[in-house]
PDB file of N, CA and C in Angstrom:
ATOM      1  N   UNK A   1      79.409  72.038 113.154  1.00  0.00           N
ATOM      2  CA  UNK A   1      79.742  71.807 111.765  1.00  0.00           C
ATOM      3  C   UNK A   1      79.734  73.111 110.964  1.00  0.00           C
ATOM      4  N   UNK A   2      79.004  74.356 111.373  1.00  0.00           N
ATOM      5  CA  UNK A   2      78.776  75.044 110.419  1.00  0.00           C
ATOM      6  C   UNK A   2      79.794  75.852 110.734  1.00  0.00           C
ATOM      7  N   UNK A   3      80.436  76.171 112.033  1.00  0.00           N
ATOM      8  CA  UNK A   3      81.791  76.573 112.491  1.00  0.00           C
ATOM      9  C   UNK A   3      82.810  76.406 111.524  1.00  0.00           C
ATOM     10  N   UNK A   4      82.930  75.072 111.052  1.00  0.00           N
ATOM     11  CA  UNK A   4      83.871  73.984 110.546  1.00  0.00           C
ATOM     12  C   UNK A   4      84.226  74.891 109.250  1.00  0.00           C
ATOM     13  N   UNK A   5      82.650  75.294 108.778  1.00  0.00           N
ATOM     14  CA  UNK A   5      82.690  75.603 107.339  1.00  0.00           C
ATOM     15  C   UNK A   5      83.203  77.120 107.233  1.00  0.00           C
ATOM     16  N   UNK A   6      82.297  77.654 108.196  1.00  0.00           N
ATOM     17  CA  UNK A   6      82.949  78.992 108.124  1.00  0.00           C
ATOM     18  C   UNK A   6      84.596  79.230 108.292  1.00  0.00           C
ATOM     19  N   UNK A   7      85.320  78.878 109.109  1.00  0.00           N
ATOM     20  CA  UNK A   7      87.003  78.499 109.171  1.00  0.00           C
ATOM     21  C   UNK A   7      87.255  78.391 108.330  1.00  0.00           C
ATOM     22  N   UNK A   8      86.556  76.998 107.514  1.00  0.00           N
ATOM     23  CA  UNK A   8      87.423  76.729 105.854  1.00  0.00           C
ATOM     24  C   UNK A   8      87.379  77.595 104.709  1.00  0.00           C
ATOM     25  N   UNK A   9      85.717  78.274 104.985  1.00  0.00           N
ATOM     26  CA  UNK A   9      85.712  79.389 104.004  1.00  0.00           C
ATOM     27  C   UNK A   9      86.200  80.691 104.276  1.00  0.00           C
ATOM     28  N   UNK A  10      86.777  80.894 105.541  1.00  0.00           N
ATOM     29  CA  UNK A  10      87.795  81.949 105.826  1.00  0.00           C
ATOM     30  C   UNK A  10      88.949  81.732 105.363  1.00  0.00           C
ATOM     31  N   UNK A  11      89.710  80.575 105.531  1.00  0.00           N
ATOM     32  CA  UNK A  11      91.036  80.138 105.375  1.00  0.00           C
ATOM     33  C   UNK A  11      90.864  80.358 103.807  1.00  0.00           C
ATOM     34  N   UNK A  12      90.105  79.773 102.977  1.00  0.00           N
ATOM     35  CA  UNK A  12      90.503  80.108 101.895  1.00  0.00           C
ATOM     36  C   UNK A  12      89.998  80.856 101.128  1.00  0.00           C
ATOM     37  N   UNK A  13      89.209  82.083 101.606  1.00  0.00           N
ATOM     38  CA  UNK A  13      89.597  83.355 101.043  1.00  0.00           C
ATOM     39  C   UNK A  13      90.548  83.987 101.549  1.00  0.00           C
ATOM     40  N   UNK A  14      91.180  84.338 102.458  1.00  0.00           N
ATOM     41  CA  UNK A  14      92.336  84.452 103.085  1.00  0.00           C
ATOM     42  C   UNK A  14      93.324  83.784 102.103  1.00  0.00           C
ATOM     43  N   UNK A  15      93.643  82.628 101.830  1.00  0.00           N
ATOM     44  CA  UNK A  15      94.130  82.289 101.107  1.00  0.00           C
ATOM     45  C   UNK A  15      94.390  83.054  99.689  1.00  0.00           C
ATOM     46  N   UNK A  16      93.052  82.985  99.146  1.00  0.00           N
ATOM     47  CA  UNK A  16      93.059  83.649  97.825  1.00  0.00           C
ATOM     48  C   UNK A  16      93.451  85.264  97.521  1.00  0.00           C
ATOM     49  N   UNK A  17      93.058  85.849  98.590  1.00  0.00           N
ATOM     50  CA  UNK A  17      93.853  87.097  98.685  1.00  0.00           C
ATOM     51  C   UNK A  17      94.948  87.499  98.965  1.00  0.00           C
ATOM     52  N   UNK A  18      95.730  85.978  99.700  1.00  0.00           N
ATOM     53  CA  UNK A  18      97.350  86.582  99.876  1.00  0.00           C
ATOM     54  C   UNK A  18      98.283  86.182  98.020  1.00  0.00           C
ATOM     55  N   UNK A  19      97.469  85.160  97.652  1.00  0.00           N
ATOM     56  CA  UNK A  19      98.405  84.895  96.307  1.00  0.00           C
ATOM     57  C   UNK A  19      97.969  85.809  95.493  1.00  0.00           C
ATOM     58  N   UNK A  20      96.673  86.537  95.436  1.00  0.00           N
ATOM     59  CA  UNK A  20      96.170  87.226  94.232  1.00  0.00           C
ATOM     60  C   UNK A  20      97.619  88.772  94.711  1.00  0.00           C
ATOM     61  N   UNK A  21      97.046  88.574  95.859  1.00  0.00           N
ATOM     62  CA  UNK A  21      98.060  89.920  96.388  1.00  0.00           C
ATOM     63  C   UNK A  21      99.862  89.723  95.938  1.00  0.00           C
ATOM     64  N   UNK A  22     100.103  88.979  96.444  1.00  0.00           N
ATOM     65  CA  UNK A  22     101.309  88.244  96.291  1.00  0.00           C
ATOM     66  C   UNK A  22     101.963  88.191  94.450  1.00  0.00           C
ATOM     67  N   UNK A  23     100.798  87.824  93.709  1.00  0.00           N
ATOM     68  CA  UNK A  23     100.857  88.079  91.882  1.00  0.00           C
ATOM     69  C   UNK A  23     100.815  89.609  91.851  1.00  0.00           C
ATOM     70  N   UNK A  24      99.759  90.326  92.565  1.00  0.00           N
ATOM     71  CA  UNK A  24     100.333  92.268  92.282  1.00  0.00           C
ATOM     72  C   UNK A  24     101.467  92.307  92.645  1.00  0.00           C
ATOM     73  N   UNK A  25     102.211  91.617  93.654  1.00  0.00           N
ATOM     74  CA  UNK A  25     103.603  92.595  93.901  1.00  0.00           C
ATOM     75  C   UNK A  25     104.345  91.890  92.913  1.00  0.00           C
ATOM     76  N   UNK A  26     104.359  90.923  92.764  1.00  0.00           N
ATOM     77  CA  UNK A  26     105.606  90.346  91.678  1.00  0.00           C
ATOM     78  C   UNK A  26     105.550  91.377  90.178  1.00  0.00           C
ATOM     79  N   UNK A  27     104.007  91.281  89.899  1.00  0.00           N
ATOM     80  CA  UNK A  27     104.084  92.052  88.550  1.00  0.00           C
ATOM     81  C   UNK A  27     104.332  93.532  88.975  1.00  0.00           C
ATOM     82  N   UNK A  28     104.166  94.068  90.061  1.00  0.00           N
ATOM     83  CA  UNK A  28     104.814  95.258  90.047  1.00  0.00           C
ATOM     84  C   UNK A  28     106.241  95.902  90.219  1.00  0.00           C
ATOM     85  N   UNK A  29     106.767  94.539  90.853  1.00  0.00           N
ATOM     86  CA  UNK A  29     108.481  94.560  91.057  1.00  0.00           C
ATOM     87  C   UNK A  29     108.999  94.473  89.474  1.00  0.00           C
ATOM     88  N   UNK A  30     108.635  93.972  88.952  1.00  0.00           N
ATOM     89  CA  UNK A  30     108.566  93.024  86.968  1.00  0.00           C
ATOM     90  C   UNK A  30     108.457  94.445  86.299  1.00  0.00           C
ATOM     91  N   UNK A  31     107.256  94.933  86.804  1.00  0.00           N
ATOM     92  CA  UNK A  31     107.248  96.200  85.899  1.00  0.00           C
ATOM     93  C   UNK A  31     108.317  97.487  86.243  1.00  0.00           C
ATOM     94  N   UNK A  32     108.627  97.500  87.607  1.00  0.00           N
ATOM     95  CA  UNK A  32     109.391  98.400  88.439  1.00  0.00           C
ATOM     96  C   UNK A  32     111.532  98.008  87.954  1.00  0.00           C
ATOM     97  N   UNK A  33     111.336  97.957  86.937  1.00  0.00           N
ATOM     98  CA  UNK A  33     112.826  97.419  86.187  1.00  0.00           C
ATOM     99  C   UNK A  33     112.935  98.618  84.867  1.00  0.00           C
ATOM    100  N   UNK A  34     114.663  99.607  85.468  1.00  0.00           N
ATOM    101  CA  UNK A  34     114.807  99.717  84.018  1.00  0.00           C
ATOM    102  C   UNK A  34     115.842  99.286  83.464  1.00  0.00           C
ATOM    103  N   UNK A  35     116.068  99.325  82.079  1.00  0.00           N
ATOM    104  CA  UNK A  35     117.466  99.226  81.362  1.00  0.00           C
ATOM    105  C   UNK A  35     117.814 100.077  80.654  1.00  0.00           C
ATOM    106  N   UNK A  36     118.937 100.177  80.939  1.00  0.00           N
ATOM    107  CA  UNK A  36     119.805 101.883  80.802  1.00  0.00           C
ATOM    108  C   UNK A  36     121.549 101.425  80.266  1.00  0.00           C
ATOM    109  N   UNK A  37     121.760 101.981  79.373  1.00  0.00           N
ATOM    110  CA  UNK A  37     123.437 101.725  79.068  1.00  0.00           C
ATOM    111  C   UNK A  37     123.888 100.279  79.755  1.00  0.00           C
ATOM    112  N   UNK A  38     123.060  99.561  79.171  1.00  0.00           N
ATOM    113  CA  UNK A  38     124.140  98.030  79.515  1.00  0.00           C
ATOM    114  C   UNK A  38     123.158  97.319  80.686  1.00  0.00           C
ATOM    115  N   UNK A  39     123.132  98.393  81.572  1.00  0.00           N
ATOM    116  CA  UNK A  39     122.066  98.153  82.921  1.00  0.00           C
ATOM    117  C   UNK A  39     121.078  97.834  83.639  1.00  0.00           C
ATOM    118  N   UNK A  40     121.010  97.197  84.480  1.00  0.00           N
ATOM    119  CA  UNK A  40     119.382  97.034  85.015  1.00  0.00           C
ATOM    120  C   UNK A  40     118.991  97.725  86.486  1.00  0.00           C
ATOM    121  N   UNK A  41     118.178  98.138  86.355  1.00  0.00           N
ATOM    122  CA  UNK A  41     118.278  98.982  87.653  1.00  0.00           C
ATOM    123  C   UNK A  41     116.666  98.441  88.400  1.00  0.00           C
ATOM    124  N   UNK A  42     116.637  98.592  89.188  1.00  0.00           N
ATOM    125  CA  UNK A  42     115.219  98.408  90.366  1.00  0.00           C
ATOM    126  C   UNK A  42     114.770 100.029  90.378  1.00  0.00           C
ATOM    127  N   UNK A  43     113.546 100.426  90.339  1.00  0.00           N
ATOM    128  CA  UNK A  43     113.092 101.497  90.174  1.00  0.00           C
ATOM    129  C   UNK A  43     112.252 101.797  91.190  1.00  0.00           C
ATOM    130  N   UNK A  44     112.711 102.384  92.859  1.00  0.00           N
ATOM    131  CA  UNK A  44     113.026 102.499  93.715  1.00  0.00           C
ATOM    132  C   UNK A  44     112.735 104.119  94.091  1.00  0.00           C
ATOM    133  N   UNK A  45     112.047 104.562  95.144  1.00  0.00           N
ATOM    134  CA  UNK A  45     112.407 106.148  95.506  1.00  0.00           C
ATOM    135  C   UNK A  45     113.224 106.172  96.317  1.00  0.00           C
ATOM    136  N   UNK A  46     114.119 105.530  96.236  1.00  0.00           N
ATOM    137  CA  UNK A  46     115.625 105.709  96.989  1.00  0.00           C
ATOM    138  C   UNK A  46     116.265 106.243  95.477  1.00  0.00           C
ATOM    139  N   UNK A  47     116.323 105.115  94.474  1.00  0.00           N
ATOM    140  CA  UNK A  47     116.944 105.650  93.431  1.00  0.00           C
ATOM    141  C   UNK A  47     116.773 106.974  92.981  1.00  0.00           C
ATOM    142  N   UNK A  48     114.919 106.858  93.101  1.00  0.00           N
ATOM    143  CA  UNK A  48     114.442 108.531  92.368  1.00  0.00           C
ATOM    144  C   UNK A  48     115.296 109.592  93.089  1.00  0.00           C
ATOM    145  N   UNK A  49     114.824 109.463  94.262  1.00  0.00           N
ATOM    146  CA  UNK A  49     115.609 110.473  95.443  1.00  0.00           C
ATOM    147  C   UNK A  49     117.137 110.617  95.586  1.00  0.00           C
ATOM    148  N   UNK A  50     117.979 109.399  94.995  1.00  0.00           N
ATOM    149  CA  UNK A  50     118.972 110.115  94.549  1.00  0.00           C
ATOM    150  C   UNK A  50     119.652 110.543  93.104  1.00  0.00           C
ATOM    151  N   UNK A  51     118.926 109.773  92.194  1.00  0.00           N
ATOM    152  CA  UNK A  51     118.960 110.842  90.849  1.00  0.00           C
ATOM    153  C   UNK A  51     118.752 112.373  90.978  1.00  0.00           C
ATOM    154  N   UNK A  52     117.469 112.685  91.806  1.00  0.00           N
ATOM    155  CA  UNK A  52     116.938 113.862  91.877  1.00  0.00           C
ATOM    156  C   UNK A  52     118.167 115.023  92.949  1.00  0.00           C
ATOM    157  N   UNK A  53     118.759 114.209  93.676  1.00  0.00           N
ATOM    158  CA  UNK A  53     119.346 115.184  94.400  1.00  0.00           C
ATOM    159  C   UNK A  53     120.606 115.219  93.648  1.00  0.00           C
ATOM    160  N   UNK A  54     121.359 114.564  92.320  1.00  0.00           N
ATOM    161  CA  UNK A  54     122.521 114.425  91.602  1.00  0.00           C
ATOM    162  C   UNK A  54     122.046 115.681  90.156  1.00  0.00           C
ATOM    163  N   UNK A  55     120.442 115.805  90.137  1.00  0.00           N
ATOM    164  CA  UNK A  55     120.263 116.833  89.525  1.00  0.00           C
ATOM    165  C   UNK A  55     120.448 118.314  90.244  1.00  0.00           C
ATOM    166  N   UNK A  56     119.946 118.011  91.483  1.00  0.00           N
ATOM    167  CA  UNK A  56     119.468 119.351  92.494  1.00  0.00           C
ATOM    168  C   UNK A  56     121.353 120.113  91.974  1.00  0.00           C
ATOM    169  N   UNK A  57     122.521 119.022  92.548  1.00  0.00           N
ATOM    170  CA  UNK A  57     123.964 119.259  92.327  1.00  0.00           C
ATOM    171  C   UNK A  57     124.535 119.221  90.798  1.00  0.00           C
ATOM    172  N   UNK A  58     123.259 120.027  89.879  1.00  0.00           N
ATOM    173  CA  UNK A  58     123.683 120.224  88.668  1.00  0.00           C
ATOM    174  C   UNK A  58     125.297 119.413  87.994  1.00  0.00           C
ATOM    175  N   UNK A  59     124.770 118.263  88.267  1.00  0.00           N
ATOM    176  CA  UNK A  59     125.140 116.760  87.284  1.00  0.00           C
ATOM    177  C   UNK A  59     124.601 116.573  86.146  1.00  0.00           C
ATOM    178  N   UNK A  60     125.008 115.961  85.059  1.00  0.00           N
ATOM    179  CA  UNK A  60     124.393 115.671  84.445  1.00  0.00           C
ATOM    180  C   UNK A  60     124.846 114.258  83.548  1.00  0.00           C
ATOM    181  N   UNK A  61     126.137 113.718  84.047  1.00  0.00           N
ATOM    182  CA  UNK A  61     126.177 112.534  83.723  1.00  0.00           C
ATOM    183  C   UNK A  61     126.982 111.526  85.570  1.00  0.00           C
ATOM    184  N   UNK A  62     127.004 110.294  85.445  1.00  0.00           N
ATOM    185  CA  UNK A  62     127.069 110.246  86.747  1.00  0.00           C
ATOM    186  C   UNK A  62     127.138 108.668  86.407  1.00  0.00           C
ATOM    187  N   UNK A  63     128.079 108.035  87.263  1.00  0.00           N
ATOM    188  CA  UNK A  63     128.508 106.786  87.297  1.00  0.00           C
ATOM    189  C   UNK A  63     127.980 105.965  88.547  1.00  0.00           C
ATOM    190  N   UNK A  64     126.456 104.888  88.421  1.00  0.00           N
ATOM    191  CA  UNK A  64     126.000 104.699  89.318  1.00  0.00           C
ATOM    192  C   UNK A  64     126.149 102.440  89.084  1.00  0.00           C
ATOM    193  N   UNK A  65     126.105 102.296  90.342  1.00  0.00           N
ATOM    194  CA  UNK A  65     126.082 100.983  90.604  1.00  0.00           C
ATOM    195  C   UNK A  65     124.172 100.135  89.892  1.00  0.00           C
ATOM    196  N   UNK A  66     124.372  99.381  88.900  1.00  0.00           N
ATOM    197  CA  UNK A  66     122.908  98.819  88.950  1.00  0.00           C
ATOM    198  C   UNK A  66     123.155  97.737  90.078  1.00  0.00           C
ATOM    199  N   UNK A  67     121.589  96.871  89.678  1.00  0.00           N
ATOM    200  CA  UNK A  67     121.194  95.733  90.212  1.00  0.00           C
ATOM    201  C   UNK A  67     122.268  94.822  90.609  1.00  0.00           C
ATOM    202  N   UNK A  68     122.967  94.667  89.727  1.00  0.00           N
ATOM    203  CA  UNK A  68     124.073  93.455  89.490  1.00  0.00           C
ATOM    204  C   UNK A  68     125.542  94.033  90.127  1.00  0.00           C
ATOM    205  N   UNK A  69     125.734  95.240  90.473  1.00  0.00           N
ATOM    206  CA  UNK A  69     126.671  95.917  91.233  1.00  0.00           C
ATOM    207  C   UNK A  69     127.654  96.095  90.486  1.00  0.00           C
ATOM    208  N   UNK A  70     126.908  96.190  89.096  1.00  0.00           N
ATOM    209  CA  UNK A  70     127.795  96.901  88.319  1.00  0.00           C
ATOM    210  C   UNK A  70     127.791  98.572  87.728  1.00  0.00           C
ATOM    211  N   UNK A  71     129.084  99.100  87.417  1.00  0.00           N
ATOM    212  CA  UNK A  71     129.161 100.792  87.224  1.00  0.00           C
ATOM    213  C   UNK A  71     128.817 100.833  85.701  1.00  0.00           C
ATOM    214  N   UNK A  72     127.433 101.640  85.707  1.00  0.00           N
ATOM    215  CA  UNK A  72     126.988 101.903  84.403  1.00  0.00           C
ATOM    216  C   UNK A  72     127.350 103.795  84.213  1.00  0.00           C
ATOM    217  N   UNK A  73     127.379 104.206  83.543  1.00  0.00           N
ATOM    218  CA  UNK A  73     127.404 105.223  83.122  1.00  0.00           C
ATOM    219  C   UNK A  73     126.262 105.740  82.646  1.00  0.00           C
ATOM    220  N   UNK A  74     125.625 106.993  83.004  1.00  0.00           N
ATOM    221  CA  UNK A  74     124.824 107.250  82.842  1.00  0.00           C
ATOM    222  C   UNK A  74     124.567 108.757  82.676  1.00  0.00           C
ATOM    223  N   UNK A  75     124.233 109.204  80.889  1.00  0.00           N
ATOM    224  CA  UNK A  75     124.695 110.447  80.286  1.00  0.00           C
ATOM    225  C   UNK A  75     123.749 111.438  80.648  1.00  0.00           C
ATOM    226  N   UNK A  76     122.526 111.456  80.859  1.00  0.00           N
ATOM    227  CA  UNK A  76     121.106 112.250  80.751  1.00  0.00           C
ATOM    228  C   UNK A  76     120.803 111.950  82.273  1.00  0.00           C
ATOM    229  N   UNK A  77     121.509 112.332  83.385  1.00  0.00           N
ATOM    230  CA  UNK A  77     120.260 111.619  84.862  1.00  0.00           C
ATOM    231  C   UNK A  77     118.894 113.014  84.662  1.00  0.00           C
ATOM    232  N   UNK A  78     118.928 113.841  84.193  1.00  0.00           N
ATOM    233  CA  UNK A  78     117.536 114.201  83.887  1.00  0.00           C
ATOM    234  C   UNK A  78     116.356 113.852  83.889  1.00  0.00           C
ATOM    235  N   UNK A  79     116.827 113.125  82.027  1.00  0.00           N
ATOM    236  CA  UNK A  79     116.253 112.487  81.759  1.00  0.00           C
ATOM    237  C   UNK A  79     116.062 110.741  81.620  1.00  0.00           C
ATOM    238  N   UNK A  80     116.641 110.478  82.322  1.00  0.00           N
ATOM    239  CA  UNK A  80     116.762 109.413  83.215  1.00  0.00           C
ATOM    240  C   UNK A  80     115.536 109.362  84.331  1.00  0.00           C
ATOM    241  N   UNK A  81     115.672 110.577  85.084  1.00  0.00           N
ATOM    242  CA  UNK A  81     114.692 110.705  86.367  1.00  0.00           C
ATOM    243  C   UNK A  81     113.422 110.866  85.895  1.00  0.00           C
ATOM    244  N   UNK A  82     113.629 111.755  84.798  1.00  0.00           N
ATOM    245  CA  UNK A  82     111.903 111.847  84.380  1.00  0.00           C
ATOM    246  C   UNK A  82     111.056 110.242  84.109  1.00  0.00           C
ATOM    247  N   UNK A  83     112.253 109.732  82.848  1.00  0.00           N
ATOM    248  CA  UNK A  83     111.594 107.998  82.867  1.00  0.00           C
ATOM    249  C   UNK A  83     111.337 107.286  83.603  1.00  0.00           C
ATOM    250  N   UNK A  84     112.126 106.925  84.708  1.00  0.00           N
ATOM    251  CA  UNK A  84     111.991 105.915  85.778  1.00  0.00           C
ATOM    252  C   UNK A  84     110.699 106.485  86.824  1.00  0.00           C
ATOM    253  N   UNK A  85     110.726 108.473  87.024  1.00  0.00           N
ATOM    254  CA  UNK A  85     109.673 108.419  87.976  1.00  0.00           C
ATOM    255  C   UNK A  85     108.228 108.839  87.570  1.00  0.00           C
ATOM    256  N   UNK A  86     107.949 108.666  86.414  1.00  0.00           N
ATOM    257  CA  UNK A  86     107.014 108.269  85.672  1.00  0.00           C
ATOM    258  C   UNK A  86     106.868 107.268  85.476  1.00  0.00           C
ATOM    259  N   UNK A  87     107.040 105.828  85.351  1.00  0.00           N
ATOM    260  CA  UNK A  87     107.397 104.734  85.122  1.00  0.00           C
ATOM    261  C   UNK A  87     106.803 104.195  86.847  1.00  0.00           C
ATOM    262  N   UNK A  88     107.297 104.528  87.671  1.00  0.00           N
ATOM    263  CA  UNK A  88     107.290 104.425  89.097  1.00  0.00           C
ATOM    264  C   UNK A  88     105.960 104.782  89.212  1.00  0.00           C
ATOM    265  N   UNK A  89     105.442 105.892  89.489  1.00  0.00           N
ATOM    266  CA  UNK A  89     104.522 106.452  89.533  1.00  0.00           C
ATOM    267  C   UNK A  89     102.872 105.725  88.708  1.00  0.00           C
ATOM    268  N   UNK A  90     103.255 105.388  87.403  1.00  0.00           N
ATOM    269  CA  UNK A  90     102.365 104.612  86.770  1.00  0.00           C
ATOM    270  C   UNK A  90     102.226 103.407  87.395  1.00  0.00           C
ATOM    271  N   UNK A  91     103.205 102.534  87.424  1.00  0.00           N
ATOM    272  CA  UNK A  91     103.202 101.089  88.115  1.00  0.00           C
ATOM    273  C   UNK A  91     102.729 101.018  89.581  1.00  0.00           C
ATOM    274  N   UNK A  92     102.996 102.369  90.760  1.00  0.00           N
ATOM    275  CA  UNK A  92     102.453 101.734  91.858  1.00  0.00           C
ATOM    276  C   UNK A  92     101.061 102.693  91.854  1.00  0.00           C
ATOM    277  N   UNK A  93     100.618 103.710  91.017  1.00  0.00           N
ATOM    278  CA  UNK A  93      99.277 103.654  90.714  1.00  0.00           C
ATOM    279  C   UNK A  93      98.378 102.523  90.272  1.00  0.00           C
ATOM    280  N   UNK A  94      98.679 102.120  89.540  1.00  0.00           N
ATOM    281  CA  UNK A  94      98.172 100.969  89.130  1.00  0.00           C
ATOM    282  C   UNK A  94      98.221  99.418  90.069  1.00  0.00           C
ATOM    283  N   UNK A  95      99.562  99.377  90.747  1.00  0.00           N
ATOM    284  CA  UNK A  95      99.438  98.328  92.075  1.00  0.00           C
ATOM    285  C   UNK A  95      98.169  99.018  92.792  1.00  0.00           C
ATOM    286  N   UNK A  96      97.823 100.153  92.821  1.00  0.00           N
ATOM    287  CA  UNK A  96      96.684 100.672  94.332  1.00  0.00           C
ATOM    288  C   UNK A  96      95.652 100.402  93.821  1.00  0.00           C
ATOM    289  N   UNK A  97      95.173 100.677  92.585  1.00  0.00           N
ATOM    290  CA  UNK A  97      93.770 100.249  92.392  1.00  0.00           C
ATOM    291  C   UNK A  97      93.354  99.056  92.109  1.00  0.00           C
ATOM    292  N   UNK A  98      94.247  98.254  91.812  1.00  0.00           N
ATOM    293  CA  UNK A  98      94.464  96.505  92.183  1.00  0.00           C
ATOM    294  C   UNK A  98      94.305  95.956  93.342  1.00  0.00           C
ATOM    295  N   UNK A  99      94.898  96.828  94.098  1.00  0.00           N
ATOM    296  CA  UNK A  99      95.038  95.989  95.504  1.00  0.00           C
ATOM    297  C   UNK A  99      93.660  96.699  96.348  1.00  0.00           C
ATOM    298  N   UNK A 100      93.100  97.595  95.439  1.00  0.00           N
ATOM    299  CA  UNK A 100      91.811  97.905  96.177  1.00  0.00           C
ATOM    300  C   UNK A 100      90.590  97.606  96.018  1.00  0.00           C
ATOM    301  N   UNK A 101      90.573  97.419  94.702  1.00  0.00           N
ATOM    302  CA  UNK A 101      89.470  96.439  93.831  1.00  0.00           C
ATOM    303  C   UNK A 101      89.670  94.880  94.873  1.00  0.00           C
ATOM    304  N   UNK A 102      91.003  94.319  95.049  1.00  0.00           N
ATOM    305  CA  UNK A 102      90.796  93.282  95.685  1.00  0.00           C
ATOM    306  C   UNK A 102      90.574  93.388  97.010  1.00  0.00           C
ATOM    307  N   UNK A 103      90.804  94.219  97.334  1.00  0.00           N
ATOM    308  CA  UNK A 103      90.330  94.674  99.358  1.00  0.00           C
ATOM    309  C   UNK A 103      88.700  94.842  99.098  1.00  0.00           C
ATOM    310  N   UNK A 104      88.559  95.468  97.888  1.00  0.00           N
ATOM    311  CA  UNK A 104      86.955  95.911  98.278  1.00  0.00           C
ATOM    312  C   UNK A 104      85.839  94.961  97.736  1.00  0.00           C
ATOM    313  N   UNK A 105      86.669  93.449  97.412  1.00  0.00           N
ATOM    314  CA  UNK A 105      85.847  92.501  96.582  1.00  0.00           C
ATOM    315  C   UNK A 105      84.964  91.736  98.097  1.00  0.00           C
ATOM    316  N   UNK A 106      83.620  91.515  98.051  1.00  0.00           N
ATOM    317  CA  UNK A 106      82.811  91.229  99.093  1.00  0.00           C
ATOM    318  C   UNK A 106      83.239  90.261 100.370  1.00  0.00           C
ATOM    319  N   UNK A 107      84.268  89.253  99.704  1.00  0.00           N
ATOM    320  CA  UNK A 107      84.640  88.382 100.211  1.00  0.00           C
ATOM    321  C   UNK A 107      85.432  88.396 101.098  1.00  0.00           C
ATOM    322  N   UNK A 108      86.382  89.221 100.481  1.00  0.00           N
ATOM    323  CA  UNK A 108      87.272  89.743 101.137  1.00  0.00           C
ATOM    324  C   UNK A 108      87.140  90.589 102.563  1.00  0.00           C
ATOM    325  N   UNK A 109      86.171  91.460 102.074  1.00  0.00           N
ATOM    326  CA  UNK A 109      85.931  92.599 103.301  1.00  0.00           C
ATOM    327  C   UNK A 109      85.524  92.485 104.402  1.00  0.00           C
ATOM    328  N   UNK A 110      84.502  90.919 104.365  1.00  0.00           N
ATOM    329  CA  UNK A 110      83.955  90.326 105.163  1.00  0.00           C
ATOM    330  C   UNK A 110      85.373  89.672 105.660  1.00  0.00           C
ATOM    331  N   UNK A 111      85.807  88.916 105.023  1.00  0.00           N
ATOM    332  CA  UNK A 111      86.854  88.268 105.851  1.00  0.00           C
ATOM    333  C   UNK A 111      87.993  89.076 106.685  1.00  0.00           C
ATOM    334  N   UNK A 112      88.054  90.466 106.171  1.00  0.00           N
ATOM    335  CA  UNK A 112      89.373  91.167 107.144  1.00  0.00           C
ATOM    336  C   UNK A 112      88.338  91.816 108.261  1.00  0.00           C
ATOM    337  N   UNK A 113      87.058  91.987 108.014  1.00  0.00           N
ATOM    338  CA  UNK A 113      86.395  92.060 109.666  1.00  0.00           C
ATOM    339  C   UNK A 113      86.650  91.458 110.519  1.00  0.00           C
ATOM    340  N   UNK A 114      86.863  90.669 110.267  1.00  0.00           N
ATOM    341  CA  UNK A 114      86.481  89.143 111.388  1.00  0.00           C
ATOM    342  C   UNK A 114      87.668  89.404 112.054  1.00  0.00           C
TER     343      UNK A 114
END
């Protein structure tokens, strides 16, 4: 019986850490959105990485596909790159010490031993 209990109280902390986990990524995908000339974009280091290399090729305005696969125009990728990878940078800082506070909550730690 006490088997029984331990299982159930594994299963559902297990449980509780995949939805708590599961609510960080949504709010970090939520926060990981910009809007730009008309646009919505996913804020991505694919994107950063190619804003940054459309700067490296001294660009400075540049006609890119958003979310919706549509061609936005886009006057400043500069400063464009600076927003989004600051923006980036804040949001999955903030996903890590979330998701570590919840790795390092007692319950938890015990349960990913096992």
């Amino acid at each position: 019986m006490e088997d029984l209990k331990d299982i159930l109280s594994y299963r559902n902390t297990m449980r509780t850490f995949s939805l708590n986990k599961k609510v960080m990524q949504d709010k970090a995908s939520s926060a990981l959105i910009h809007h730009e000339n008309g646009g919505s974009f996913d804020i991505t280091q694919e994107l950063i990485g190619f804003l940054n290399y459309a700067v490296q090729q001294n660009k400075t305005t540049i006609v890119i596909l958003d979310r919706n696969n549509l061609p936005i125009k886009i006057n400043d990728i500069p400063k464009l790159l600076e927003t989004i990878s600051n923006k980036y940078f804040e949001v999955v800082n903030d996903f890590y010490i979330q998701y570590e506070q919840l790795r390092s909550s007692s319950k938890i730690e015990i349960a990913l031993e096992i």
